[in-house]
C-alpha atoms as a PDB file:
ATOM      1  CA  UNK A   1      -9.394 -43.576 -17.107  1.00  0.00           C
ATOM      2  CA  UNK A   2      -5.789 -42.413 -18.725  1.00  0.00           C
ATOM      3  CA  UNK A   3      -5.827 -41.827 -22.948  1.00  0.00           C
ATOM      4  CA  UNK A   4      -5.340 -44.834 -24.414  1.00  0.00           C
ATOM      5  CA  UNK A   5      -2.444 -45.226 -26.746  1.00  0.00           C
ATOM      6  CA  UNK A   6      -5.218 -45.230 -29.815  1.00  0.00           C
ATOM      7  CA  UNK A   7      -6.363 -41.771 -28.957  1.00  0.00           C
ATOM      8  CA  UNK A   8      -3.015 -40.150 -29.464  1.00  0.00           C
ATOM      9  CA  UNK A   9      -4.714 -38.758 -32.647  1.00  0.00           C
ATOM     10  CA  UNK A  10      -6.813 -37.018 -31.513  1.00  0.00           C
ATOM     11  CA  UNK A  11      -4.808 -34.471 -28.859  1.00  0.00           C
ATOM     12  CA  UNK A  12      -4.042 -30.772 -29.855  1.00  0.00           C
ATOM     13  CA  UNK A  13      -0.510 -29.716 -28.835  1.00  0.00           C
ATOM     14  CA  UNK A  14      -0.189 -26.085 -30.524  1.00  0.00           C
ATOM     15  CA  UNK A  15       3.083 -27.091 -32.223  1.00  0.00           C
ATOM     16  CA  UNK A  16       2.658 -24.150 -34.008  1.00  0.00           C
ATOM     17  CA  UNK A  17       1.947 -21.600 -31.120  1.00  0.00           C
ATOM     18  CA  UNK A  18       4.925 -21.070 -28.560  1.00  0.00           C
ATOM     19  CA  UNK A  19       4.113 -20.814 -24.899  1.00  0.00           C
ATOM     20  CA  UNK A  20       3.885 -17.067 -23.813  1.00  0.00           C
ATOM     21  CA  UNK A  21       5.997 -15.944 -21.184  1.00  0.00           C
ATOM     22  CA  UNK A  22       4.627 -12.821 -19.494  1.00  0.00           C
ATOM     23  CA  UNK A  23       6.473 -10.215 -17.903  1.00  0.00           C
ATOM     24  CA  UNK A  24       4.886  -9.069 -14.325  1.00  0.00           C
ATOM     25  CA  UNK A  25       3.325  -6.093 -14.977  1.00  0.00           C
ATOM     26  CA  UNK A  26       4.348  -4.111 -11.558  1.00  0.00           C
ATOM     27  CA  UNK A  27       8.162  -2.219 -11.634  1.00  0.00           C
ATOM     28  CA  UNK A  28      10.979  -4.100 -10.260  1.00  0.00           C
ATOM     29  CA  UNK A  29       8.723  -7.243  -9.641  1.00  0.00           C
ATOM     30  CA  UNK A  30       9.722  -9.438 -12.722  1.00  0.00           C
ATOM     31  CA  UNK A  31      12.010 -11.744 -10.703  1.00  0.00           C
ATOM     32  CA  UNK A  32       9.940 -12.819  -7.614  1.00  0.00           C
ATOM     33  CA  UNK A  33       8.066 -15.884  -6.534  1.00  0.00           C
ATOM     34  CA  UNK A  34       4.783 -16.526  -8.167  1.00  0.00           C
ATOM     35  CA  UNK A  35       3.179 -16.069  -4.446  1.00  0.00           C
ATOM     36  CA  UNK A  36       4.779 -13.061  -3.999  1.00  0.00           C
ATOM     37  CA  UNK A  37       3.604 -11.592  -7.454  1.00  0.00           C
ATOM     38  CA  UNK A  38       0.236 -13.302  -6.372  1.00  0.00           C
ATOM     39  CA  UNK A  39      -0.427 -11.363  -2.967  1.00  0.00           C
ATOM     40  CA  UNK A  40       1.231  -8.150  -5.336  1.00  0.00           C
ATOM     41  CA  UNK A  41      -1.376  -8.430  -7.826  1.00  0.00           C
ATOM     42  CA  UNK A  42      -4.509  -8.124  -5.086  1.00  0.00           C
ATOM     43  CA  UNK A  43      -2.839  -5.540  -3.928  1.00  0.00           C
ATOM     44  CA  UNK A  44      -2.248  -3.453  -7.308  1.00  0.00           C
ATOM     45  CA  UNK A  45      -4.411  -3.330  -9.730  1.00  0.00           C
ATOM     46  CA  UNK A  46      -3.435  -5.776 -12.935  1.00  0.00           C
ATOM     47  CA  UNK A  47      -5.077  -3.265 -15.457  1.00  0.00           C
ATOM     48  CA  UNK A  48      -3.882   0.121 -13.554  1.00  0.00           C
ATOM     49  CA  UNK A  49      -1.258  -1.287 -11.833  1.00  0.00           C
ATOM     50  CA  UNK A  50      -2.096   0.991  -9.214  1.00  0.00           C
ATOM     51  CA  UNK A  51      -3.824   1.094  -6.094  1.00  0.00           C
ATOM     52  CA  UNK A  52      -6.338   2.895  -3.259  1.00  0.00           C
ATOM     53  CA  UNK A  53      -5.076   1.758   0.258  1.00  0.00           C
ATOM     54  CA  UNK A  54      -6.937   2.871   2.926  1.00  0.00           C
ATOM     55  CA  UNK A  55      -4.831   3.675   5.893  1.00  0.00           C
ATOM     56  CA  UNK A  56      -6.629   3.210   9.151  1.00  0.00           C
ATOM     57  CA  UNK A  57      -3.431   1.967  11.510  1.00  0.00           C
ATOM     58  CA  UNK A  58      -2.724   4.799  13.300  1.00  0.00           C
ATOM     59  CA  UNK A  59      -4.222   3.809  16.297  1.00  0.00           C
ATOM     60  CA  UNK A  60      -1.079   1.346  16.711  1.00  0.00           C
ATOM     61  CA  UNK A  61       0.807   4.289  18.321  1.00  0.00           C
ATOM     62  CA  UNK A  62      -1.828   7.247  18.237  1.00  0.00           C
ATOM     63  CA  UNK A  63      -4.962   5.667  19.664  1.00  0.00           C
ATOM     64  CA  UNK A  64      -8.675   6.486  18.585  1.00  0.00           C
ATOM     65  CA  UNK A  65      -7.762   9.113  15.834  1.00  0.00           C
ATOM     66  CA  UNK A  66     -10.459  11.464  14.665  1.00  0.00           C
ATOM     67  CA  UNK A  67     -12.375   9.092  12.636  1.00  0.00           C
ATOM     68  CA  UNK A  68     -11.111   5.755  13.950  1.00  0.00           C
ATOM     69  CA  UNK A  69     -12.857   5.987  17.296  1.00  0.00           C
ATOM     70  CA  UNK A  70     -15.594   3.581  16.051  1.00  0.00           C
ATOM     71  CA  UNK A  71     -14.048   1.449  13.257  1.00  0.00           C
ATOM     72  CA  UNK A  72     -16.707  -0.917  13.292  1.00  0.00           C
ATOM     73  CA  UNK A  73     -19.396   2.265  12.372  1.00  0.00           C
ATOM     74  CA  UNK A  74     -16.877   4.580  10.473  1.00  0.00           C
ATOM     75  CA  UNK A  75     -14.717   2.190   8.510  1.00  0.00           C
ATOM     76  CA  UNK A  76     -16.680  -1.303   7.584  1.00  0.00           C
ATOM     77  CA  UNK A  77     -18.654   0.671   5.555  1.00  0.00           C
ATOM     78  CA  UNK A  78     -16.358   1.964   3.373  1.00  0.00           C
ATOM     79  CA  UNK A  79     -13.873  -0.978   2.594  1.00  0.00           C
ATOM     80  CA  UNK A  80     -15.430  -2.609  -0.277  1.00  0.00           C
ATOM     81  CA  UNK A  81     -14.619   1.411  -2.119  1.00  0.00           C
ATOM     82  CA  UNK A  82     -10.852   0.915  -1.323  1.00  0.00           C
ATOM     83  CA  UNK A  83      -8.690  -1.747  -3.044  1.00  0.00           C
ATOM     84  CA  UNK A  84      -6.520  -3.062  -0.233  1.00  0.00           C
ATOM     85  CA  UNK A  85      -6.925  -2.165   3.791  1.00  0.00           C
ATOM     86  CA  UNK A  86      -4.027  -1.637   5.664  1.00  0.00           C
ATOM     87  CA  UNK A  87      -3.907  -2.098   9.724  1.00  0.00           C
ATOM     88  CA  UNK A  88      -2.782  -3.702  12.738  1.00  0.00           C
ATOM     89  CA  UNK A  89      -4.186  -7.588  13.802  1.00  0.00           C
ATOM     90  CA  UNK A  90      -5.865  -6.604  16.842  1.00  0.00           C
ATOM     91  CA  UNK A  91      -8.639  -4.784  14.156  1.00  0.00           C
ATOM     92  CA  UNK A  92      -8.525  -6.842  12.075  1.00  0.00           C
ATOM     93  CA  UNK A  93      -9.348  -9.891  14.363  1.00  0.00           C
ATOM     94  CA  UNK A  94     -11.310  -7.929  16.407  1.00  0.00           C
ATOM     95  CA  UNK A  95     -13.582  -6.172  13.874  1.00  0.00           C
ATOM     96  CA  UNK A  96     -13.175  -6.833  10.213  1.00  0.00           C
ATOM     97  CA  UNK A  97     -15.664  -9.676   9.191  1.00  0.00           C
ATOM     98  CA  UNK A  98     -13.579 -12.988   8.506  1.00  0.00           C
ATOM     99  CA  UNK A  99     -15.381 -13.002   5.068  1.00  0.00           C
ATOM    100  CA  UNK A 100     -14.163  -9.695   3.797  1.00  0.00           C
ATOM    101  CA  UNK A 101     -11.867 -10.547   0.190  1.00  0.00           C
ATOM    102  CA  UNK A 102     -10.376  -7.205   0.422  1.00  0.00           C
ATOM    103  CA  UNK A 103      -6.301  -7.709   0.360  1.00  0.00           C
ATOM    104  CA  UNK A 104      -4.947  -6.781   3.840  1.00  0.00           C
ATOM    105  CA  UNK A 105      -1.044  -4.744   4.514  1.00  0.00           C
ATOM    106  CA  UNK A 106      -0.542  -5.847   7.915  1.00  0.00           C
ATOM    107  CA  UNK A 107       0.857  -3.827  10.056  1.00  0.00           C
ATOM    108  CA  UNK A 108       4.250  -5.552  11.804  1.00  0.00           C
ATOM    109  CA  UNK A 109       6.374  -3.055  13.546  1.00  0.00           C
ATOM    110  CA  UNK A 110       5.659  -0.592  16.645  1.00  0.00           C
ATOM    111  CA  UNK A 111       6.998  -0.470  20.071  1.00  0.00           C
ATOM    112  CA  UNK A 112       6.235   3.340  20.912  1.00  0.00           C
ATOM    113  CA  UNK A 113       3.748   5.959  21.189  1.00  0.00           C
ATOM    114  CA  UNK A 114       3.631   9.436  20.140  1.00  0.00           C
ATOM    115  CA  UNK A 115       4.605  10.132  23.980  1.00  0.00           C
ATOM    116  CA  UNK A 116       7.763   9.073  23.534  1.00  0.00           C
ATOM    117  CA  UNK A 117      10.590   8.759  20.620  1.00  0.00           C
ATOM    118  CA  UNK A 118       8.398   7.156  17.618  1.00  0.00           C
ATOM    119  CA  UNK A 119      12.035   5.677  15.770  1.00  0.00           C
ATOM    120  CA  UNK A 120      11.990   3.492  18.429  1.00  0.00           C
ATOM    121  CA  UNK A 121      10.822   0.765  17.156  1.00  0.00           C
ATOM    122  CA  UNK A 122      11.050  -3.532  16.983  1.00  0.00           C
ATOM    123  CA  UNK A 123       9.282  -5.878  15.074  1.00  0.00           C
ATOM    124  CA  UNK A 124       5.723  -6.114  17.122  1.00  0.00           C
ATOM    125  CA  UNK A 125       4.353  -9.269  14.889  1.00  0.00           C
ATOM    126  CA  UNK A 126       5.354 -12.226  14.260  1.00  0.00           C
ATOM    127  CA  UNK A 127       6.021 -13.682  10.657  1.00  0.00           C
ATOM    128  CA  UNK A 128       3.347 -17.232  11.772  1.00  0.00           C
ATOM    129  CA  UNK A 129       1.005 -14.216  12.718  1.00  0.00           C
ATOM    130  CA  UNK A 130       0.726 -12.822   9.315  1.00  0.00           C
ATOM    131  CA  UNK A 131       0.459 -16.221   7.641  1.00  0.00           C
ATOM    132  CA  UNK A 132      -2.364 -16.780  10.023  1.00  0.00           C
ATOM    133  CA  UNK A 133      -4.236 -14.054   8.634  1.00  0.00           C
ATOM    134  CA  UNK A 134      -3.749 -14.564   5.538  1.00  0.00           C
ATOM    135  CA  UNK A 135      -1.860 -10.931   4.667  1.00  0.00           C
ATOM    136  CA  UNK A 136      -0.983  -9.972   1.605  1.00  0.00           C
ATOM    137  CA  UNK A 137       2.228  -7.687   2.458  1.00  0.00           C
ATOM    138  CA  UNK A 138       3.689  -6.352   6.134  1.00  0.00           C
ATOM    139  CA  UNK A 139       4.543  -3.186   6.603  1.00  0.00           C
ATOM    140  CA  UNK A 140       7.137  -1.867   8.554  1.00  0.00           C
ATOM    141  CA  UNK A 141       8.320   1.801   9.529  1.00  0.00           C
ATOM    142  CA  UNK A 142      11.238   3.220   8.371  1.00  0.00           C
ATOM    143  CA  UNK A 143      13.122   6.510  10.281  1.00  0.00           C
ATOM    144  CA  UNK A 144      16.137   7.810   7.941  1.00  0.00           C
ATOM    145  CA  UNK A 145      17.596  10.271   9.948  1.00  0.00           C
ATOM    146  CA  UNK A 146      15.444   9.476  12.695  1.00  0.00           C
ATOM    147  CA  UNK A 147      17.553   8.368  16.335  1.00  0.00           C
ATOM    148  CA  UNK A 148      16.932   5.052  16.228  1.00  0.00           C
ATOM    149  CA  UNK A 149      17.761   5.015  12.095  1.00  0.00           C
ATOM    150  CA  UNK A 150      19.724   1.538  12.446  1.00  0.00           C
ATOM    151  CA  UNK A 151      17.349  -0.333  14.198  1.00  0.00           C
ATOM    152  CA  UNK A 152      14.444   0.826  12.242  1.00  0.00           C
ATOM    153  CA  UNK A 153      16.453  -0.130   8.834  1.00  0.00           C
ATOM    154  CA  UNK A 154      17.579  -3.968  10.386  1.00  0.00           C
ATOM    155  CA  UNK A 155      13.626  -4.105  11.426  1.00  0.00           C
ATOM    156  CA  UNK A 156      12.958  -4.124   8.117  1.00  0.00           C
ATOM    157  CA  UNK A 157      15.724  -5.866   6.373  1.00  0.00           C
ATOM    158  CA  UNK A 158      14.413  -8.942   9.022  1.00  0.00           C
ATOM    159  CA  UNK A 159      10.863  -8.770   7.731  1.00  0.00           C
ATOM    160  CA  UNK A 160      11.803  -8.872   3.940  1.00  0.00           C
ATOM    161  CA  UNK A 161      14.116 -12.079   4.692  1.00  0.00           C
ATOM    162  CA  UNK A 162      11.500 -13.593   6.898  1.00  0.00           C
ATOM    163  CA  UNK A 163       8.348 -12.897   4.264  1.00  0.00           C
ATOM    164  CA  UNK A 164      10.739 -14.202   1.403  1.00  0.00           C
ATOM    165  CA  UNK A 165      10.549 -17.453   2.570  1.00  0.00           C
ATOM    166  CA  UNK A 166       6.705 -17.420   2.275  1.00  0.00           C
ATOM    167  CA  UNK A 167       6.071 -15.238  -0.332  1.00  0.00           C
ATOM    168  CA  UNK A 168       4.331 -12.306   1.568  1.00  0.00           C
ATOM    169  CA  UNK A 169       6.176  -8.396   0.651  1.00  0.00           C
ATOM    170  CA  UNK A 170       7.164  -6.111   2.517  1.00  0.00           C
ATOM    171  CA  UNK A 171       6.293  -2.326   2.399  1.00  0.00           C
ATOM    172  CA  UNK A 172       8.573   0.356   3.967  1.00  0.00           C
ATOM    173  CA  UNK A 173       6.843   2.729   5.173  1.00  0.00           C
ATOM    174  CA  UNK A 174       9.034   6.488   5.214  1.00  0.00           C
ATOM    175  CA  UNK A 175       8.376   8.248   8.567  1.00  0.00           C
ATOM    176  CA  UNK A 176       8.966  12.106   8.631  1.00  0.00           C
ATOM    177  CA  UNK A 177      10.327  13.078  12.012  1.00  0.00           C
ATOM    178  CA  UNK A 178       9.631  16.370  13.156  1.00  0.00           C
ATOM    179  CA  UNK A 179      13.256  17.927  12.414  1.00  0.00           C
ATOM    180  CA  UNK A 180      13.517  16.563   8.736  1.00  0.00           C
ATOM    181  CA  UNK A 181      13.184  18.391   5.645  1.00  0.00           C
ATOM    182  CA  UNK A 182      10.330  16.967   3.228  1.00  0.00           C
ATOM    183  CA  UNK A 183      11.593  17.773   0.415  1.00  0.00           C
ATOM    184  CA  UNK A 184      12.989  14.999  -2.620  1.00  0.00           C
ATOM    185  CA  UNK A 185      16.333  15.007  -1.716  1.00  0.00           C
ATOM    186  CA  UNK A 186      15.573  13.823   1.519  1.00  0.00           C
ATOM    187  CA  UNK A 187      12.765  10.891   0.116  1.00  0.00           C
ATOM    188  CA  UNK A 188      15.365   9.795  -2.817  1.00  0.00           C
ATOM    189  CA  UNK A 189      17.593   9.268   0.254  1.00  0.00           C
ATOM    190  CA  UNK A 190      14.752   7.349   1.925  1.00  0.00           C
ATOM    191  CA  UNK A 191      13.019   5.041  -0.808  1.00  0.00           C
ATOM    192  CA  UNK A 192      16.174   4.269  -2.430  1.00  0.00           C
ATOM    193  CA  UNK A 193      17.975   2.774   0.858  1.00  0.00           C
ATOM    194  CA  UNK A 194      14.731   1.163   1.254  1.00  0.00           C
ATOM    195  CA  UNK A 195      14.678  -0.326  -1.939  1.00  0.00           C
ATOM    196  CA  UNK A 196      18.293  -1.309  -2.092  1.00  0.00           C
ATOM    197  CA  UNK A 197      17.732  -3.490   1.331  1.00  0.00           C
ATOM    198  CA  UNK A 198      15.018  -5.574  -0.132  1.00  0.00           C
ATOM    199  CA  UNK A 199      11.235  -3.979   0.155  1.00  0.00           C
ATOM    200  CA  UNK A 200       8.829  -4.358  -2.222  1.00  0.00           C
ATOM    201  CA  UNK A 201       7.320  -1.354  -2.344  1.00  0.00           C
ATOM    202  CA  UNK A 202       7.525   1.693  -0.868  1.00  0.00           C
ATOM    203  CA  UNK A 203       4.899   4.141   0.516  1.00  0.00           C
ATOM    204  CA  UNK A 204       6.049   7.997   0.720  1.00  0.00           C
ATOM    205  CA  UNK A 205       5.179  11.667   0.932  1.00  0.00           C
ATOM    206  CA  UNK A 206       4.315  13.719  -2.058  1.00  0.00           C
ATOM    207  CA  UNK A 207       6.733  16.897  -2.778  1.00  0.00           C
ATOM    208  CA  UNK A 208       5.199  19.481  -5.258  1.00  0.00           C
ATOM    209  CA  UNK A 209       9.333  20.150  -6.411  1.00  0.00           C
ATOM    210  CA  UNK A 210      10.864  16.886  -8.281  1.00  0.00           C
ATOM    211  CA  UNK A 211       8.383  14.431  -6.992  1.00  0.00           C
ATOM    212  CA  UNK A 212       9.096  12.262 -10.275  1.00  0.00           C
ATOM    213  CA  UNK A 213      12.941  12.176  -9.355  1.00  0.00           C
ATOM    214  CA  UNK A 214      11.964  10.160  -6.241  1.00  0.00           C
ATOM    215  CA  UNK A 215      10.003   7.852  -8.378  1.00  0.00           C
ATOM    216  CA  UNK A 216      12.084   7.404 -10.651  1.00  0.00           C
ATOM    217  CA  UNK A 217      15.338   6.773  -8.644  1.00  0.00           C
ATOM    218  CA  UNK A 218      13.465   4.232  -6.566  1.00  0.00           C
ATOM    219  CA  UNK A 219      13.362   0.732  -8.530  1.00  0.00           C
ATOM    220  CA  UNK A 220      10.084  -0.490  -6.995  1.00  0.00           C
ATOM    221  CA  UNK A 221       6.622   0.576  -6.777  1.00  0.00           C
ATOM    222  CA  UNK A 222       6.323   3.951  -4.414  1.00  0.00           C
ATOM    223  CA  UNK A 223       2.796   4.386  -3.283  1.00  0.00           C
ATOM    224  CA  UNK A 224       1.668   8.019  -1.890  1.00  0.00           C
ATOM    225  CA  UNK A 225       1.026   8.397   1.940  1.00  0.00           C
ATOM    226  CA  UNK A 226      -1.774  11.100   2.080  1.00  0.00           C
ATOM    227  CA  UNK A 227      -0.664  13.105   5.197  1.00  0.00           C
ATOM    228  CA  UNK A 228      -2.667  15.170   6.987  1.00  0.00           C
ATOM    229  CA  UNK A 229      -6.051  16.272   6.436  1.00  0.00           C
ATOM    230  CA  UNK A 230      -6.526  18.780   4.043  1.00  0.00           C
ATOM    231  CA  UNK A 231      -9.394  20.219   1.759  1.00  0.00           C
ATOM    232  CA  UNK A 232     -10.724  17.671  -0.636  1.00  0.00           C
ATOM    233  CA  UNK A 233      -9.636  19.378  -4.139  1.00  0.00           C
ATOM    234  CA  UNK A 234      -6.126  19.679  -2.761  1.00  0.00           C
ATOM    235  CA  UNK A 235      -6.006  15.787  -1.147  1.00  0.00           C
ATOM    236  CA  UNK A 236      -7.579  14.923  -5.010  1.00  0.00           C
ATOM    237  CA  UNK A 237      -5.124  17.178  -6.821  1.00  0.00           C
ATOM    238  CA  UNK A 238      -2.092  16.188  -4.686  1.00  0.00           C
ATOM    239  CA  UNK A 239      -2.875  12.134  -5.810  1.00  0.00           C
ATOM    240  CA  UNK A 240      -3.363  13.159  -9.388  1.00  0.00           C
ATOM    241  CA  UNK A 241       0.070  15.016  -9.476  1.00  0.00           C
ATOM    242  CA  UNK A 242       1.248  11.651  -7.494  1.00  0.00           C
ATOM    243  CA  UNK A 243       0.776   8.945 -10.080  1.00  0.00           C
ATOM    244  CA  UNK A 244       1.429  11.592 -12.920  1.00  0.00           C
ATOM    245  CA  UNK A 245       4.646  11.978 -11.760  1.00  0.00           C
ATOM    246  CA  UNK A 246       5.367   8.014 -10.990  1.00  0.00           C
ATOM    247  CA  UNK A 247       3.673   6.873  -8.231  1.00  0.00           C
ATOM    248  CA  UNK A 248       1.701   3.078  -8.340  1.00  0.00           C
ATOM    249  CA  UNK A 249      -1.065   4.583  -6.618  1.00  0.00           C
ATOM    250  CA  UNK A 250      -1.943   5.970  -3.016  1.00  0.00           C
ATOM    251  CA  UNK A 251      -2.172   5.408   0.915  1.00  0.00           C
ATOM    252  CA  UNK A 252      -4.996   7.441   1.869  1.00  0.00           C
ATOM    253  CA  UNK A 253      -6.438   7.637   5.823  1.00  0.00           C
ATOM    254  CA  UNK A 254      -7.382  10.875   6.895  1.00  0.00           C
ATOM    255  CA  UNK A 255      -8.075  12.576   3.786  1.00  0.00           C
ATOM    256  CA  UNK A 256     -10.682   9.785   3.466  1.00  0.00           C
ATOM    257  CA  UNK A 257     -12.208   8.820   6.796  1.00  0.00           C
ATOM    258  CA  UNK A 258     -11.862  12.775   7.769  1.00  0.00           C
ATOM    259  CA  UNK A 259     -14.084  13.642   4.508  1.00  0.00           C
ATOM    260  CA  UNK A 260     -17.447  14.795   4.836  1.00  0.00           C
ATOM    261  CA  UNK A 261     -18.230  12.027   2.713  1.00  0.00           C
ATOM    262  CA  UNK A 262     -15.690   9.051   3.061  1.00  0.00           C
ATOM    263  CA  UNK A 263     -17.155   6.481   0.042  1.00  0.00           C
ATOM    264  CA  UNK A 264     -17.904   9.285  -2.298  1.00  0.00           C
ATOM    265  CA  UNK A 265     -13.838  10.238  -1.715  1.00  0.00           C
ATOM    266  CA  UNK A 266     -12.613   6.891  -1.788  1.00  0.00           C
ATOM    267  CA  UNK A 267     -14.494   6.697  -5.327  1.00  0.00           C
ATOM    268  CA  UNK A 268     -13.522  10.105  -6.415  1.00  0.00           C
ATOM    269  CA  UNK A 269      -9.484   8.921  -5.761  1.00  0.00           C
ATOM    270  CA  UNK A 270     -10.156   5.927  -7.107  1.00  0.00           C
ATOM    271  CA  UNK A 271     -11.285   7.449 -10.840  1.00  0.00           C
ATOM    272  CA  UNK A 272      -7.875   9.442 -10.382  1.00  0.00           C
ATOM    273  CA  UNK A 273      -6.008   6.550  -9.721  1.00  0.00           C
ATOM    274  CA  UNK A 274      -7.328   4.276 -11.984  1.00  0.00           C
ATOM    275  CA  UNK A 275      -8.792   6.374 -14.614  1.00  0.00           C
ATOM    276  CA  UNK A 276      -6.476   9.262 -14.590  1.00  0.00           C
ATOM    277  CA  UNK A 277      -9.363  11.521 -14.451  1.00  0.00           C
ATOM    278  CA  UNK A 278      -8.119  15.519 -13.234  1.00  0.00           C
ATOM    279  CA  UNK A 279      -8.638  16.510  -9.986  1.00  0.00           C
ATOM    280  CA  UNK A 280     -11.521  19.086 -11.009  1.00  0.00           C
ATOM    281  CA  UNK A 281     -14.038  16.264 -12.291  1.00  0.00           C
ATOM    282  CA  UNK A 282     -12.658  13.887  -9.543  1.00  0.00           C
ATOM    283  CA  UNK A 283     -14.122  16.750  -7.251  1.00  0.00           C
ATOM    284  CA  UNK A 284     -17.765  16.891  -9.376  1.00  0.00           C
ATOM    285  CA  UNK A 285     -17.757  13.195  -9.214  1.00  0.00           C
ATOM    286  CA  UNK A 286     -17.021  13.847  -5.029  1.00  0.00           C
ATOM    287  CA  UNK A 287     -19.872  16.290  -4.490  1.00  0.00           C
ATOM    288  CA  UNK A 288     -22.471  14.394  -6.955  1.00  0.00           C
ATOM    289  CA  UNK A 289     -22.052  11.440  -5.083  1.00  0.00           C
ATOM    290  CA  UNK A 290     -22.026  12.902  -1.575  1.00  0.00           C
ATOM    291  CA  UNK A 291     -25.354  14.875  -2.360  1.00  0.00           C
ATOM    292  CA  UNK A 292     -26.702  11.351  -3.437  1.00  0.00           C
ATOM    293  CA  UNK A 293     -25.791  10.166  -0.102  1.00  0.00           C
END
């Protein structure tokens, strides 16, 4: 039944206490739709405002990589360690349990495979197919320098005006072509185009020389693509340095499902990340829980 005029009394409006009005807590985000900050905010951390993705989409152009041949055995096992889980829909229909809550980066572009020209690229997915599932950003690949440059650049310009009308973000993803320097001039180039043309956040290499340049020319969250596999101190060290420097956290694949022990490094990046714990206890914290394993 509605108050009745009689009970007017008795209601509390706070005259006294002004509604808050909270800034989003994620860089460059302030302005966006509350479902975009929403599907943001699984994705990163609210305390941290970081995150551990775990990378496991390289099969869309790479097939069964070293660790990927069995995602079912290899990977299920070691998503609820990982904060969001980035891949391509024929995984994640064919594989990942319908009841997982883990926040999912959906893969969206592709069109070649390492035996050909990898800038070569379209949009592969279509924007009903990541409402379908329910995806929390898309992420597309972006070639500066790269021969097909253009195209990969309108590929994602489409996908951030397509996902704006729903409220999912995009995430440019910085591809390294086999001819192009790594160093920070080149990824200031690369995340700040990126960022100028609309995506939401950005996921890049690490450079040991004036990584915290890139991060700080770039106006939106850059997240750390882990690279190759390398020994675990160094893959732990290299993420510390990362979100010392700037970064809102890391994109991890090999240097986790390569590891001897894949949950006890997922955990071990995850106390960097989160904690900002140094890479030498990160690495106790590693071997103490692989030996209980």
């Amino acid at each position: 039944m509605p108050d009745m005029d009689e009970l007017k009394d008795a209601k509390q409006y706070y005259n006294d206490m002004p509604q808050k009005t909270e800034g989003f807590f994620l860089k460059g985000s302030n302005a966006l739709d509350w479902g975009m900050k929403n599907r943001l905010a699984r994705i990163f951390n609210p305390e941290s405002g970081r995150t551990v993705m775990l990378a496991i989409d390289h099969g869309y152009f790479q097939g069964p990589t070293t660790g990927l041949e069995r995602i079912d055995v290899n990977i299920l096992p070691i998503v609820p360690y990982a904060d969001t889980l980035m891949l391509t829909r024929g995984i994640l229909r064919s594989i990942v349990p319908p009841a997982t809550t883990k926040p999912i980066v959906l893969r969206v572009s592709g069109g070649t495979s390492i035996l050909k020209e990898l800038s070569n690229e379209e949009i592969a997915v279509d924007i009903e197919e990541s409402i379908r599932l329910n995806v929390c950003a898309m992420a597309v690949q972006v070639f500066i320098g790269g021969e097909y440059e253009r195209q990969s650049i309108i590929n994602m310009t489409k996908m951030v005006d397509i996902g704006t009308r729903y409220g999912i973000p995009t995430l440019a993803v910085t591809a390294v072509g086999k001819d192009m320097a790594r160093d920070a001039r080149y990824f200031r180039l690369a995340t700040r185009i990126c960022a100028e043309l609309g995506a939401h956040y950005i996921k890049t290499y690490y450079v040991e020389k004036d990584f915290e340049t890139v991060c700080a020319s770039c106006p939106v969250p850059i997240v750390m693509a882990g690279g190759k596999k390398i020994p675990e101190l160094d893959a732990l060290t290299m993420a510390y340095n990362a979100v010392q420097q700037g970064a809102s956290g890391v994109d991890m694949g090999r240097n986790i499902f390569q590891s001897d022990s894949p949950i006890a490094m997922l955990q071990a990046v995850g106390a960097i990340v989160h904690n900002n714990e140094i890479p030498e206890k990160a690495l106790d914290l590693y071997q103490t829980l692989k030996n209980q394993s």
